[in-house]
Protein backbone atom coordinates (compact mmCIF):
# COMPACT_ATOMS: atom_id res chain seq x y z
CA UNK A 1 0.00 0.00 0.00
CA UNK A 2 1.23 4.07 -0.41
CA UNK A 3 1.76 6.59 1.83
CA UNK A 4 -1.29 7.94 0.08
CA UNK A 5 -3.28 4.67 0.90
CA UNK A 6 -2.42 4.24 4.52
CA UNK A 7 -2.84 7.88 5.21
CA UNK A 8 -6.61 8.04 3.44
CA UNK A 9 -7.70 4.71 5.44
CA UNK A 10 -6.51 6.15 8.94
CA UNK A 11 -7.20 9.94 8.21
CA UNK A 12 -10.11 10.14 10.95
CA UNK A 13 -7.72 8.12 13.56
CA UNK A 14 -4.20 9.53 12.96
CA UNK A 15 -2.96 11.84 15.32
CA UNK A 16 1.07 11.60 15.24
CA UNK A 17 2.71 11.45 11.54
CA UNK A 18 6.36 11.25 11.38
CA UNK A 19 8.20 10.51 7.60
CA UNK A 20 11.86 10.51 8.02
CA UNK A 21 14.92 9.65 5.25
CA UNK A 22 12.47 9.15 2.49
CA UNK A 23 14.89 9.88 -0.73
CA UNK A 24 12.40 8.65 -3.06
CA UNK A 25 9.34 10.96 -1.68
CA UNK A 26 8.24 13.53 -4.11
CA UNK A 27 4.77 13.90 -2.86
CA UNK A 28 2.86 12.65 0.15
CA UNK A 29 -0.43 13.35 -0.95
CA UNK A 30 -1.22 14.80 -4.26
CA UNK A 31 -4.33 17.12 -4.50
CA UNK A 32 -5.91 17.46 -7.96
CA UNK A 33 -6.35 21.12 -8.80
CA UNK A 34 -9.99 22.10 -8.48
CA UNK A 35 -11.34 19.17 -6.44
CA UNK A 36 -10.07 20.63 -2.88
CA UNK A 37 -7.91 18.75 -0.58
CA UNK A 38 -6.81 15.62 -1.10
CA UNK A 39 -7.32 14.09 2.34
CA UNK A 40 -8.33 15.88 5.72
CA UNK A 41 -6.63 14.71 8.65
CA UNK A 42 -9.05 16.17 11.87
CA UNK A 43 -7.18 14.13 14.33
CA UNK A 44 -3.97 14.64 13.40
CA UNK A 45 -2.02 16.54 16.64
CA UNK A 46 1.96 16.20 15.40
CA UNK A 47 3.47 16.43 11.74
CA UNK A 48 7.07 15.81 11.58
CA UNK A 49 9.03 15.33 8.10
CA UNK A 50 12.75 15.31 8.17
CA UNK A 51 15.64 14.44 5.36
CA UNK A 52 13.11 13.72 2.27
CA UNK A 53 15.16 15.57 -0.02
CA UNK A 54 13.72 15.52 -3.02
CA UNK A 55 9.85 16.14 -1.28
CA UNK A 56 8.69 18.98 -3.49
CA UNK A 57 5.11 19.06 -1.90
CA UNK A 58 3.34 19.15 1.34
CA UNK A 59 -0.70 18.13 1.54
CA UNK A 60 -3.11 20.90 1.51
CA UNK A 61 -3.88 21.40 5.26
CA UNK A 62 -7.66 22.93 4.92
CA UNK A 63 -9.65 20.54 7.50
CA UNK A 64 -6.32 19.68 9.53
CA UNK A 65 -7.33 21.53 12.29
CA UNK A 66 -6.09 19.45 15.73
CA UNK A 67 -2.45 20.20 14.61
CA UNK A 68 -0.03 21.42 17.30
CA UNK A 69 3.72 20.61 16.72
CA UNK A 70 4.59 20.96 13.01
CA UNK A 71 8.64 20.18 12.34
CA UNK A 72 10.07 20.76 9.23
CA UNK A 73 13.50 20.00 8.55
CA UNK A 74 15.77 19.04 5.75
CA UNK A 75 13.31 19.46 2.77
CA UNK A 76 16.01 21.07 0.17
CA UNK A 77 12.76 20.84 -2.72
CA UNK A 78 10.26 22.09 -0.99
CA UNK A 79 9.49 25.48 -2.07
CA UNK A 80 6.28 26.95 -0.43
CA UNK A 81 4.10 26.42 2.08
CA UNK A 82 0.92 24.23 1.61
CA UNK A 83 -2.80 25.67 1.23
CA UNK A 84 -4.52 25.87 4.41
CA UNK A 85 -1.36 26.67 6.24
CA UNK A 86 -2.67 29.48 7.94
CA UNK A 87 -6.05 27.93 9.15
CA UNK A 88 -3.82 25.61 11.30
CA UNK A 89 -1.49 28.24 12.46
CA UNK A 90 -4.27 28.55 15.43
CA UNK A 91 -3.81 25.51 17.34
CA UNK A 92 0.29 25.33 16.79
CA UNK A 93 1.49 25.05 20.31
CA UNK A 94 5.27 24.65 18.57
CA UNK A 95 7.12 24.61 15.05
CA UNK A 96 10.62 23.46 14.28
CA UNK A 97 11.98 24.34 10.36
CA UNK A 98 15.08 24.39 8.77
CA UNK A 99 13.37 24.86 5.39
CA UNK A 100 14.63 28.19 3.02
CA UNK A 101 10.64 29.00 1.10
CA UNK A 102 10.36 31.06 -1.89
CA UNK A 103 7.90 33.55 -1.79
């Protein structure tokens, strides 16, 4: 099964997601444009994604409201920010990044 696969069968149960040295990982969850989010994680509490180097893409967060510690680190293709970032920015009790984002 995917990434994609296990993370759409647990989505209402997950609350801790941690990827780490993933150098295949371009994509965890690939939204199609005009349909909305691909997958909305309620439950989800901690996000941590570390050394996938070649990640260019984060999930759309719109719906992925419970999230509190979001880490960030070592994600040389990631260039921007997800959609929905700022409706979680609310409930973020801490955030760890290393990440350099285009604007």
């Amino acid at each position: 099964m995917t990434i994609a696969g296990l993370l759409q069968a647990n989505a209402n149960v997950l609350k801790v997601l941690v990827i780490h040295d993933n150098l295949t990982l371009e994509s965890i969850i690939p939204s199609e444009e005009g349909v909305g989010p691909a997958l909305i994680m309620p439950c989800l509490e901690s996000l941590e994604i570390k050394d996938c180097l070649v990640l260019r893409s984060l999930p759309d967060l719109w719906g992925w409201t419970s999230i509190k510690d979001l880490s960030l680190n070592h994600l040389e293709n990631l260039k921007s920010m997800p959609e929905g970032f700022q409706y979680c920015l609310t409930t973020l009790k801490t955030v760890s990044t290393s990440i350099n984002l285009i604007y």
